[in-house]
Protein backbone atom coordinates (compact mmCIF):
# COMPACT_ATOMS: atom_id res chain seq x y z
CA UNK A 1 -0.48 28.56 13.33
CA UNK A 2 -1.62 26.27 16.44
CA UNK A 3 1.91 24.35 17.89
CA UNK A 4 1.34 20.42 17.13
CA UNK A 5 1.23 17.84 19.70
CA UNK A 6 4.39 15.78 18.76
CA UNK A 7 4.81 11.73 19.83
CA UNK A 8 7.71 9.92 19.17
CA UNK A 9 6.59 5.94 19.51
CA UNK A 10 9.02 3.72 18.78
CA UNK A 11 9.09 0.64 16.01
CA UNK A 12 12.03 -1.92 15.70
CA UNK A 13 13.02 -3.90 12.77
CA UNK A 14 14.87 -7.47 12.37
CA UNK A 15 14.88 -8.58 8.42
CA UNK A 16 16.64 -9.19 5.13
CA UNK A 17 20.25 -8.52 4.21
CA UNK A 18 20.49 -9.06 0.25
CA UNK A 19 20.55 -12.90 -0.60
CA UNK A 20 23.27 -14.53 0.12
CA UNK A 21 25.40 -17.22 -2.08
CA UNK A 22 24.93 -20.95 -0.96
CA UNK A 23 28.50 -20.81 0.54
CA UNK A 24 27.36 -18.05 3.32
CA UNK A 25 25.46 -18.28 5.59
CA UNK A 26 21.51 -19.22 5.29
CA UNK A 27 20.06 -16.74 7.49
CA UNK A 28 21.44 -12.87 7.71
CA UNK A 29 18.92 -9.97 9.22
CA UNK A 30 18.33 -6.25 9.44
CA UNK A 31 17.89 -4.30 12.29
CA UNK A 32 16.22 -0.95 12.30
CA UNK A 33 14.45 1.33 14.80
CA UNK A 34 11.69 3.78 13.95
CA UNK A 35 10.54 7.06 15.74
CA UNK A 36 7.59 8.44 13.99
CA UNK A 37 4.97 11.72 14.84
CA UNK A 38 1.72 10.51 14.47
CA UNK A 39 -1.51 12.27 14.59
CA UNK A 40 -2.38 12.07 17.74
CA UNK A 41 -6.20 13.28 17.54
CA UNK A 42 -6.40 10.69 14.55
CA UNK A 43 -3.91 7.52 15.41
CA UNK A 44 -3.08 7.72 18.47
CA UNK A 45 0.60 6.78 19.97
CA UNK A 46 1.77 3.54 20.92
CA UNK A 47 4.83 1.68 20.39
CA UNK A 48 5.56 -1.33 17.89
CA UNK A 49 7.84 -3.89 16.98
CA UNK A 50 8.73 -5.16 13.31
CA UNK A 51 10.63 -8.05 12.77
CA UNK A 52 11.58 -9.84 9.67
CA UNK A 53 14.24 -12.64 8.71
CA UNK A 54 14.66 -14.92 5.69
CA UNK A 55 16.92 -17.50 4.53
CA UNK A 56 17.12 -20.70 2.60
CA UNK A 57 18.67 -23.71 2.67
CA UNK A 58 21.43 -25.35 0.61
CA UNK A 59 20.81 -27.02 -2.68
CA UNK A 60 18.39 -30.03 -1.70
CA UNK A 61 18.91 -31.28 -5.07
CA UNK A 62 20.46 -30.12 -8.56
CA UNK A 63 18.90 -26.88 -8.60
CA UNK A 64 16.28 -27.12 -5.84
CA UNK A 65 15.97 -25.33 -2.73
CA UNK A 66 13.91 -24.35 -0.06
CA UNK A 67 12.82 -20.42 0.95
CA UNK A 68 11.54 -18.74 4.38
CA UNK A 69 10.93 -15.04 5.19
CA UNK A 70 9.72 -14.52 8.43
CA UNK A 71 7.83 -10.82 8.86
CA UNK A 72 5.09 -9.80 11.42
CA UNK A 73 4.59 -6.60 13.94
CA UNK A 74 3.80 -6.57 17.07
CA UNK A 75 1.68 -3.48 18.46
CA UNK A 76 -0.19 -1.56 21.23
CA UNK A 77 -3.63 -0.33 19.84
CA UNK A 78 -5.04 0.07 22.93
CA UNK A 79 -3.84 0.73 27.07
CA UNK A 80 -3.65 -3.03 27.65
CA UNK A 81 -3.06 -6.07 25.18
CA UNK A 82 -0.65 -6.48 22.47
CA UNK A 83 -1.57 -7.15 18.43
CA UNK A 84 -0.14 -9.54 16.34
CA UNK A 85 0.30 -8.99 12.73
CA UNK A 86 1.83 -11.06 9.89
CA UNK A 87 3.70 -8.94 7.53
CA UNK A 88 3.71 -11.14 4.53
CA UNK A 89 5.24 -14.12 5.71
CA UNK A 90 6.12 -16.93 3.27
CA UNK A 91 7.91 -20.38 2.08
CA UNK A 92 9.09 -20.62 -1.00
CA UNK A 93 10.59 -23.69 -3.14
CA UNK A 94 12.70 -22.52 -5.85
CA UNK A 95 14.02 -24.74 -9.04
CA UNK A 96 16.49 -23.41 -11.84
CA UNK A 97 16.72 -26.12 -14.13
CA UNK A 98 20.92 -26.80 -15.43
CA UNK A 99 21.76 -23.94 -17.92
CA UNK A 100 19.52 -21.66 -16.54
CA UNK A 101 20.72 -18.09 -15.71
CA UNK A 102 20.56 -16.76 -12.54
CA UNK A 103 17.31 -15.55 -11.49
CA UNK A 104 15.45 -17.37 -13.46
CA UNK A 105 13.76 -20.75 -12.94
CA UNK A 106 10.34 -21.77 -11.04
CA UNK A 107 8.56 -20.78 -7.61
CA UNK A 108 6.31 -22.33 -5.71
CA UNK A 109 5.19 -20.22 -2.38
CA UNK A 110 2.86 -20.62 0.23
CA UNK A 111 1.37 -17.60 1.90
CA UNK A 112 0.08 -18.83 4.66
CA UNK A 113 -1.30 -15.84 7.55
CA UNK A 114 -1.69 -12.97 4.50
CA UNK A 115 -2.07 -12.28 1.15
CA UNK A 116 -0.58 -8.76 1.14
CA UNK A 117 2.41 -9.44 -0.71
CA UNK A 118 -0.09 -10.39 -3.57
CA UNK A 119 -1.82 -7.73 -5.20
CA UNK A 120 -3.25 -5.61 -8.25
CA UNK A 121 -1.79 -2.11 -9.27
CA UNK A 122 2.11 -1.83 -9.12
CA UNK A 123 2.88 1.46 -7.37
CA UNK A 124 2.04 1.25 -3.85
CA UNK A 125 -0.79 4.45 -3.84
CA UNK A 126 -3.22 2.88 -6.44
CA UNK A 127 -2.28 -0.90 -6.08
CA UNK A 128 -5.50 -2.92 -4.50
CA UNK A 129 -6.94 -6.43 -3.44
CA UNK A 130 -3.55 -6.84 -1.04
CA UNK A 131 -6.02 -8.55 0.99
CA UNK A 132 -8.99 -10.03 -1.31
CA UNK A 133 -11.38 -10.49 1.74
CA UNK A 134 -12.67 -8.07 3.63
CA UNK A 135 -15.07 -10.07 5.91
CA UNK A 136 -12.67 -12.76 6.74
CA UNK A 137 -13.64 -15.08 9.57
CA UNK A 138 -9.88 -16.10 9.71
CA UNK A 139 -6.34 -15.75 7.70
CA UNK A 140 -6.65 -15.21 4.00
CA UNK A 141 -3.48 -17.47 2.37
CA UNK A 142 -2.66 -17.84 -0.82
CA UNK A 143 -0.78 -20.40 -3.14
CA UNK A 144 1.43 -18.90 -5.74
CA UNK A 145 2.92 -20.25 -8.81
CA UNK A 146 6.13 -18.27 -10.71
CA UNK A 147 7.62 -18.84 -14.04
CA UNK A 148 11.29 -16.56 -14.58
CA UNK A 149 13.14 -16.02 -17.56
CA UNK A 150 15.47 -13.57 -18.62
CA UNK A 151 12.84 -11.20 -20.97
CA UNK A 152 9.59 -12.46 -19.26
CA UNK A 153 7.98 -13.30 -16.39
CA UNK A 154 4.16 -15.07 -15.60
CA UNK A 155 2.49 -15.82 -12.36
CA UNK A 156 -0.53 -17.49 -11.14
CA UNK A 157 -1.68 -17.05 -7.51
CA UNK A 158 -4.89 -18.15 -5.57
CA UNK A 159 -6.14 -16.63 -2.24
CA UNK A 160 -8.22 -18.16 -0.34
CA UNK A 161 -10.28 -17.43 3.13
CA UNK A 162 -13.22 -18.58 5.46
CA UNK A 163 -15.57 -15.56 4.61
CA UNK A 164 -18.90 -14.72 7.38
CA UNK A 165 -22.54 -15.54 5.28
CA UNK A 166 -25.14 -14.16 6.84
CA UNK A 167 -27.78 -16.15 4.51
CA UNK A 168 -26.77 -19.51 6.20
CA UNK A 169 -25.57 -18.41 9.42
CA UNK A 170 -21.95 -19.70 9.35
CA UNK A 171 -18.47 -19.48 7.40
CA UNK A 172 -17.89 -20.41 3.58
CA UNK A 173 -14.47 -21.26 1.55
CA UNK A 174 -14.26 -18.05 -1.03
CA UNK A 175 -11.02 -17.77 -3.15
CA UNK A 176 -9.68 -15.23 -5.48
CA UNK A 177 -7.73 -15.89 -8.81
CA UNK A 178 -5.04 -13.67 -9.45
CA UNK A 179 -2.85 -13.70 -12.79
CA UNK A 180 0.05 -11.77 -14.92
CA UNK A 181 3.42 -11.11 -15.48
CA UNK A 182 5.79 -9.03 -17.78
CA UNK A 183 7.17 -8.58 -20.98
CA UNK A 184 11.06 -6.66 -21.57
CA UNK A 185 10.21 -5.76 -25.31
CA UNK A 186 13.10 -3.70 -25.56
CA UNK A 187 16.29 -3.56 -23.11
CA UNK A 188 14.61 -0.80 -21.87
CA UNK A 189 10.80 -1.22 -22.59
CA UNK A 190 8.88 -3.35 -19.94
CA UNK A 191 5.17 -3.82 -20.51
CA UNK A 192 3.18 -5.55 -17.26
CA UNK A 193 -0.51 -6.62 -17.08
CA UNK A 194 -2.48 -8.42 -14.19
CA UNK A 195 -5.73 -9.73 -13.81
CA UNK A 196 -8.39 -10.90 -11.16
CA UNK A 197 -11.69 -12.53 -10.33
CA UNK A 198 -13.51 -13.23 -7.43
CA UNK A 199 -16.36 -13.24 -5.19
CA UNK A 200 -16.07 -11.61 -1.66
CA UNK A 201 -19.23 -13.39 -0.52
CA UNK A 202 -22.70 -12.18 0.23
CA UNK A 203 -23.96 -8.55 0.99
CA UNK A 204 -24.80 -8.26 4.88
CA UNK A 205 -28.03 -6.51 4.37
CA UNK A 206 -29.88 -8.70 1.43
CA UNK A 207 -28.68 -11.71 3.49
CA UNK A 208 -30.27 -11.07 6.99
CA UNK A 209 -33.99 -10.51 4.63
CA UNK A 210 -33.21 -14.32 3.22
CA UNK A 211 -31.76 -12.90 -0.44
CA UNK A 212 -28.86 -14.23 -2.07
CA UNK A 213 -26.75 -11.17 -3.47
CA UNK A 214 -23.08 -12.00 -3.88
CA UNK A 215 -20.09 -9.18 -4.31
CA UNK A 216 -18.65 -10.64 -7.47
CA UNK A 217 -15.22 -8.61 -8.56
CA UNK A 218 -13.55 -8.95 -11.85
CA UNK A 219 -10.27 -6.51 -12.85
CA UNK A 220 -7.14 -5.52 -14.73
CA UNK A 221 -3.77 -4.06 -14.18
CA UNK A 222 -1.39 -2.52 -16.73
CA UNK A 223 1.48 -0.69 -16.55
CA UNK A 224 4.99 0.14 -18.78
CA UNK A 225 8.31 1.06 -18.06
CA UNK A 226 10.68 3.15 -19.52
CA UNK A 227 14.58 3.10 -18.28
CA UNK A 228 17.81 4.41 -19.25
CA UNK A 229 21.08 4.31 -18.00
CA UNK A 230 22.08 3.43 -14.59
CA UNK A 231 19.11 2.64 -11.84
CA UNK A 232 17.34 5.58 -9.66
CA UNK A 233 16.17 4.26 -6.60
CA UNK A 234 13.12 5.62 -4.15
CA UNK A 235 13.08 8.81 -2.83
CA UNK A 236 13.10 9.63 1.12
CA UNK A 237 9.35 9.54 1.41
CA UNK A 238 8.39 7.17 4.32
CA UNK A 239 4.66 8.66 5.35
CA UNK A 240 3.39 7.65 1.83
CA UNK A 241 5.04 4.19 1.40
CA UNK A 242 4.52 3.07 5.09
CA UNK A 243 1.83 0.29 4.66
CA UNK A 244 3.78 -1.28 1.49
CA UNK A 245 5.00 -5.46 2.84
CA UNK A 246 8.11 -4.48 1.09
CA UNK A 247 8.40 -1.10 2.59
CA UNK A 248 11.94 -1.79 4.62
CA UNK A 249 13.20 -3.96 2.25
CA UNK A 250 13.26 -1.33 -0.56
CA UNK A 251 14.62 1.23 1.55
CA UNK A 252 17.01 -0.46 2.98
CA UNK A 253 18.98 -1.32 -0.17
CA UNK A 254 22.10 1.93 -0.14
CA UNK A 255 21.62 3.84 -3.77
CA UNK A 256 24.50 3.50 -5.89
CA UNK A 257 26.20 6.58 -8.10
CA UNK A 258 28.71 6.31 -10.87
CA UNK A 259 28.59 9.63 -11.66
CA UNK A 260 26.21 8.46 -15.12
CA UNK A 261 23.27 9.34 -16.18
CA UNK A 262 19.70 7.41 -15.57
CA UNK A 263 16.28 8.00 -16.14
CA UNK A 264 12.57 6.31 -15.79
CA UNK A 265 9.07 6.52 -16.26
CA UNK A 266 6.63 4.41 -15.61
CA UNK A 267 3.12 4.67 -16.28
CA UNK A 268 0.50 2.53 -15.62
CA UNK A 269 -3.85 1.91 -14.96
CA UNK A 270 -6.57 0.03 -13.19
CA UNK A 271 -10.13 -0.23 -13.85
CA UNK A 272 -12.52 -2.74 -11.83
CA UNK A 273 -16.08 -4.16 -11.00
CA UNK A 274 -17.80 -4.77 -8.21
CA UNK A 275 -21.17 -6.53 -7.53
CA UNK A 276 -23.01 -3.97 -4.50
CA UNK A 277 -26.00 -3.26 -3.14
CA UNK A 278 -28.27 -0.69 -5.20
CA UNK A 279 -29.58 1.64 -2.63
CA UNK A 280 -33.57 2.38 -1.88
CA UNK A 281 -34.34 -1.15 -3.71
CA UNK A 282 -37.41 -3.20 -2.41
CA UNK A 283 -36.36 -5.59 -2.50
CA UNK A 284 -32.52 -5.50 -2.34
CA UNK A 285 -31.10 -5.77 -6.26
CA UNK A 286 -27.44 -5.65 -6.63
CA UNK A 287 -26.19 -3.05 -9.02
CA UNK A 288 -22.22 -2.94 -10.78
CA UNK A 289 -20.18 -0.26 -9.60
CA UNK A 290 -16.85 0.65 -12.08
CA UNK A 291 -13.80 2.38 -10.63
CA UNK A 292 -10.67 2.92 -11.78
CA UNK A 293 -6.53 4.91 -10.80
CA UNK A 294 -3.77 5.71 -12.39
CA UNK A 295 -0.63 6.50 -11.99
CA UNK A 296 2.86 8.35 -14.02
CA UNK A 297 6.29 8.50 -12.37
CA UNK A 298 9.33 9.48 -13.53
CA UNK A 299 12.56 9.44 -12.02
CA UNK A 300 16.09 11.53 -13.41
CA UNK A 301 19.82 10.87 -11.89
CA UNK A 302 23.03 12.87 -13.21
CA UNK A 303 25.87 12.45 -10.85
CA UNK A 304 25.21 12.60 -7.53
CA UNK A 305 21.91 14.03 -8.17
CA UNK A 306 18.30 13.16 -8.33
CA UNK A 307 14.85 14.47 -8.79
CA UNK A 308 11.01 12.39 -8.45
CA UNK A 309 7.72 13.01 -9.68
CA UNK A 310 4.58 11.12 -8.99
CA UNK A 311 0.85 11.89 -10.18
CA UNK A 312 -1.62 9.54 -9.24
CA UNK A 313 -5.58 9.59 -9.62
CA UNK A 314 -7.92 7.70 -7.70
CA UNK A 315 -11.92 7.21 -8.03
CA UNK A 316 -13.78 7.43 -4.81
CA UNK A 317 -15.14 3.80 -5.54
CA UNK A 318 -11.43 2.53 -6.25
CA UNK A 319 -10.20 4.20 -3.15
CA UNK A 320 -13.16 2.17 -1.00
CA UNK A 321 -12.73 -1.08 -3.46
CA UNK A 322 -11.58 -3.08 -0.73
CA UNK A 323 -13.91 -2.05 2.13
CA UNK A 324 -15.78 -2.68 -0.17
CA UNK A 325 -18.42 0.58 -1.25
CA UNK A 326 -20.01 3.16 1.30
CA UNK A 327 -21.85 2.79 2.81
CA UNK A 328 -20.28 -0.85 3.62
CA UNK A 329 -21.16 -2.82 0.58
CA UNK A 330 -23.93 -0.52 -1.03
CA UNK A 331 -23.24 1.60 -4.29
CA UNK A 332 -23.43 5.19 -4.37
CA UNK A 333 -26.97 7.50 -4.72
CA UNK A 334 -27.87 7.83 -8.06
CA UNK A 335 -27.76 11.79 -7.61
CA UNK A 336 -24.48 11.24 -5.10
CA UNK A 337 -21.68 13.72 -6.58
CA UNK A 338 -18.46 12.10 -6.52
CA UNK A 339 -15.00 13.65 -6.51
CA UNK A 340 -11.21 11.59 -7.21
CA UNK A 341 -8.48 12.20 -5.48
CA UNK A 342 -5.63 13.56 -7.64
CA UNK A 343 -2.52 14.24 -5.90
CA UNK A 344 1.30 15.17 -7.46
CA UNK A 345 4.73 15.00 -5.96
CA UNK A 346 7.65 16.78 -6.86
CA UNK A 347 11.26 15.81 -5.11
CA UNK A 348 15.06 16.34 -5.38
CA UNK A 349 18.12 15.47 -3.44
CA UNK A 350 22.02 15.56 -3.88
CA UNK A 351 24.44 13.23 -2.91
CA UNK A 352 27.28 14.29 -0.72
CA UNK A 353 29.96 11.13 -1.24
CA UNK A 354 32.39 12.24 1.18
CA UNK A 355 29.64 12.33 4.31
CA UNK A 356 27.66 9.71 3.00
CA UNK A 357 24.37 11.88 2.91
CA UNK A 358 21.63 12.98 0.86
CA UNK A 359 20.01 16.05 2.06
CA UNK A 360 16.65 16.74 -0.29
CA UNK A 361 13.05 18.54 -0.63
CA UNK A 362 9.93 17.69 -1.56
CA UNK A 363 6.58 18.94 -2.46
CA UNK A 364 3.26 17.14 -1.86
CA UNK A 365 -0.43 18.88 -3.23
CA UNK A 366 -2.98 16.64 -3.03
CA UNK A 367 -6.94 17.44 -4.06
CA UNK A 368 -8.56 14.31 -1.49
CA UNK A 369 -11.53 12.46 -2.55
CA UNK A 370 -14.95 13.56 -1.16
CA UNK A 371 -18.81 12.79 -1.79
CA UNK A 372 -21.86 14.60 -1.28
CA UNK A 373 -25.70 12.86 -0.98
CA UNK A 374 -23.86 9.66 0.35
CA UNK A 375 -27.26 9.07 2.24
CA UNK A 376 -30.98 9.23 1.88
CA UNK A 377 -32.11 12.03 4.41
CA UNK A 378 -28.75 13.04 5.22
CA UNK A 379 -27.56 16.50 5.01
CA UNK A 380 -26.21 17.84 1.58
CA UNK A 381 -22.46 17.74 3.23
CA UNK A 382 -19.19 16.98 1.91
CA UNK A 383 -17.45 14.00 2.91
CA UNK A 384 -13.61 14.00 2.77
CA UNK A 385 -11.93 10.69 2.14
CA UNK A 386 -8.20 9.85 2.70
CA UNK A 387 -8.01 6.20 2.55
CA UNK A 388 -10.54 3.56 2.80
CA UNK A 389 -13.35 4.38 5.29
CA UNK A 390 -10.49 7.25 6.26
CA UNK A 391 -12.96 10.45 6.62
CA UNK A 392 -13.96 13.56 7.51
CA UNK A 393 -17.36 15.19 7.41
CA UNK A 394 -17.42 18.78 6.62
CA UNK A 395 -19.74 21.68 8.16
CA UNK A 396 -22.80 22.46 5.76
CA UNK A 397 -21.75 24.31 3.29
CA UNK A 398 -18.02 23.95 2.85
CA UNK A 399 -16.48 22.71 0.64
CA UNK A 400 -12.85 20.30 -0.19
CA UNK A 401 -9.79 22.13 -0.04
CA UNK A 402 -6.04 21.20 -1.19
CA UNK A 403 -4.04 19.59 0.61
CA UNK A 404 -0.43 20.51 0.69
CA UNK A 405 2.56 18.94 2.42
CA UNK A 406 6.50 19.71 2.22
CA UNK A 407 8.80 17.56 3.08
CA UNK A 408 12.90 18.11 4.38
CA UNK A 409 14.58 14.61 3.58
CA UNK A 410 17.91 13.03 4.37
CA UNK A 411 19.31 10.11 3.80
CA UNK A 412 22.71 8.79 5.92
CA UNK A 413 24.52 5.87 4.58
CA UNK A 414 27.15 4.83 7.23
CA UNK A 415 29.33 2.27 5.20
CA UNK A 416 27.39 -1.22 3.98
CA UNK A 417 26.32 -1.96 7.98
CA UNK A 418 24.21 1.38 9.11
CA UNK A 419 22.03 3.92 7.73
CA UNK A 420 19.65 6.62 8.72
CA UNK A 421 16.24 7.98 6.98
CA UNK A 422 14.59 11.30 8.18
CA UNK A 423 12.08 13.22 6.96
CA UNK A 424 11.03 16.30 8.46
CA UNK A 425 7.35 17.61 7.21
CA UNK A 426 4.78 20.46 7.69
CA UNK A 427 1.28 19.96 6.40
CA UNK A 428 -1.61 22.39 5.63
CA UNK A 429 -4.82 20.25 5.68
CA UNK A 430 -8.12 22.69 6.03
CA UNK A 431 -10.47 19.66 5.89
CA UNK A 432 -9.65 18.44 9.62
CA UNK A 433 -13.21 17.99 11.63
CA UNK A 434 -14.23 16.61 14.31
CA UNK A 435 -17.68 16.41 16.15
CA UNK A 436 -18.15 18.77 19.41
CA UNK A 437 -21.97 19.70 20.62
CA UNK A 438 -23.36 23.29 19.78
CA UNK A 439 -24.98 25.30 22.26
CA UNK A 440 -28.08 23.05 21.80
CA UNK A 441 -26.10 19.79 22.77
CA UNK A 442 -26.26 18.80 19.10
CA UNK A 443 -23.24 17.07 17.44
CA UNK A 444 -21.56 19.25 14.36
CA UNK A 445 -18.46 19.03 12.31
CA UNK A 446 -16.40 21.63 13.52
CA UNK A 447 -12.79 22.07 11.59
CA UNK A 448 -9.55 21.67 13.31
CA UNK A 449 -6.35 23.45 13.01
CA UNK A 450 -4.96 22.76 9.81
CA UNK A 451 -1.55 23.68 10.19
CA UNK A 452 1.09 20.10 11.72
CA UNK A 453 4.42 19.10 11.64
CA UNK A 454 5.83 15.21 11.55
CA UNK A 455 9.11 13.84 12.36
CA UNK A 456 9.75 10.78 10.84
CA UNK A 457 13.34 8.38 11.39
CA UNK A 458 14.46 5.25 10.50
CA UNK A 459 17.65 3.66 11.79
CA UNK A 460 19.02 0.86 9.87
CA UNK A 461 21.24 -1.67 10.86
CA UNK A 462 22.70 -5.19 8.72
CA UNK A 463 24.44 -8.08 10.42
């Protein structure tokens, strides 16, 4: 086993303390710092900053009020400049009409530098469309329209961004329709469904020949859940939740045990359509590529103890649905084999009261998504994916292997003020490459050590 190369870069928080009651006061915040291992030959190191605040004002009028939450991070990609990115950033205007209960009522929010908060799927690993335009000649914002009442729910939201056309040389307004909301049949039964359309605007390549070939989208959502007895919140997995908007929020909030029993599952699906570019057509046609995830979790608390299991599939065109395709905006070869990603996580942990913490393990296997024949005249090679356009080429010949990843976990609540997350993780991943020259000063994949470690902590703080 080669030693890793560990980095510690450091991330800071400021954002959301648990809404507060018109008496207190408007505005509370989080604080929270963040050292994280990255992979260095991948990511790189660097050190960011993540703030978040939101507050509201009083009543404006019987039942009215206005809504803020401030979120953005601030970053080092490279050795000089800094990056500024909005984190789901929002204003809201919020009406319970008199005899309404609390919680319910009417939203109207502007998103107005991203979209990300708006999205298809419901568990973060197969959700999609977070941000509906890929080519974006600006910010993509979004108007969103809520309805709240104590057994359902329905939304309407439209996105909307300057997108690049290559067929007329300049920007055009695109938007994207997003709708759905959720049903409590039962107490305990919860059935959800979303749906989208769009068009992401036209496809590079038929464009810049003078042909007008659009990247139309349509899909659907649904999911159910299943609960019993007192809630079971997340798990201590921060690697795999890191890029969710509401990432901090949800792990901020302290788990609570009564010393009951509670249980969930949830289960839900995907499928979608995209409008791409069939490849080897003279001239450029457009074929319809279908994709598709899904995902089952379950969650068990008695006492002070909890376990978590998560299976999720993904297609290789619904993992590269947003990019969108690959090569960028073309469909796969006809004869191009095609491989999901399936991956399944197992976790437990046990609540020690008197110290506050919640020591656990867990257990990652993941088979990654790859593709062979992705282009004409291109070696028969497997391609390993691991998010979108996230890839490795493999040497001729080999082939995918599992991945497998286990996790030690601990959670430190210290009072209602202060907590701590940690993970520590080792990973065996035999599908690392990289390109070095052979002897004839010709680039090959050659594979990596597969063996690293990751430290991951998060220090919480609420004033």
């Amino acid at each position: 086993m080669t030693a890793p190369l560990l980095t510690l870069p450091l991330l800071l928080l400021l954002g959301q303390a648990p809404e507060s009651t018109p008496a207190e006061a408007p505005l509370q915040a989080r604080l929270s710092f963040q050292a994280l291992d990255e992979d260095i030959d991948r990511e790189g190191s660097g050190t960011s900053f993540h703030a978040a605040l939101e507050g509201h004002t009083p009543e404006l009028a019987s039942g009215l009020r206005a809504e803020a939450t401030l979120s953005f991070f601030l970053s080092t990609p490279g050795t000089q400049g800094i990056s500024l990115q909005d984190f789901g950033s929002n204003l809201r205007l919020r009406y319970r009409p008199s005899g309404w209960e609390s919680g319910e009522g009417f939203v109207v929010a502007v998103h107005p530098l991203s979209t990300s908060r708006l999205y298809m799927g419901f568990t973060w690993p197969v959700s999609w469309e977070r941000q509906a335009f890929p080519r974006r000649t600006g910010n993509e914002s979004a108007l969103e329209l809520r309805l709240s009442r104590r057994r359902w729910e329905a939304f309407v939201a439209l996105k909307s961004a300057n997108v690049a056309d290559d067929l007329v040389l300049e920007s055009s307004r695109h938007y994207a329709l997003l709708a759905g909301g959720f049903l409590d049949v039962t107490p305990e039964l919860r059935l959800a469904a979303k749906g989208t359309v769009l068009n992401r605007g036209q496809i590079p390549a038929a464009a810049i020949q003078g042909i007008e070939l659009d990247v139309p989208v349509r899909g659907a959502s649904l999911g159910a859940v299943w609960h019993r007895g007192e809630p079971v919140g997340n798990n201590v997995d921060l690697t795999l939740y890191s890029g969710d908007p509401t990432f901090f929020e949800r792990f901020f909030q302290p788990e609570t045990y009564t010393g009951g029993f509670g249980a969930s599952v949830s289960l839900e699906g995907s499928f979608a359509s995209q409008g791409l570019l069939a490849p080897g057509t003279t001239p450029p046609q457009r074929s319809t590529q279908t994709s598709g995830a899904g995902a089952l979790e379950a969650r068990v608390k008695q006492g002070f103890w909890r376990a978590h299991a998560l299976a999720y599939v993904r297609t290789l065109g619904f993992l590269q649905m947003d990019v969108p395709g690959f090569p960028p905006h073309q469909d796969f070869l006809d004869d191009a084999e095609t491989r999901a990603e399936v991956s399944g996580t197992l976790s437990s942990d046990y609540h020690l009261q008197a110290w506050g913490l919640t020591p656990g393990l867990l257990l990652r296997v993941t088979r990654p998504a790859s593709l062979r024949n992705a282009l004409v005249d291109f070696p028969a090679r497997d391609i390993v994916f691991r998010g979108p356009n996230q890839l490795d080429i493999l040497p001729e010949g080999e082939v995918p292997r599992l991945v497998v990843t286990v996790k030690a976990t601990a959670r430190w609540d210290l009072g209602t003020v202060a907590g701590v997350l940690a993970e520590v993780s080792y990973t065996h991943d035999p599908n690392r490459t990289r390109f070095e020259d052979d002897l004839t000063g010709v680039a090959e994949p050659v594979f990596q050590p597969a063996n690293a470690v990751g430290v991951n902590v998060l220090l919480q703080a609420r004033f």
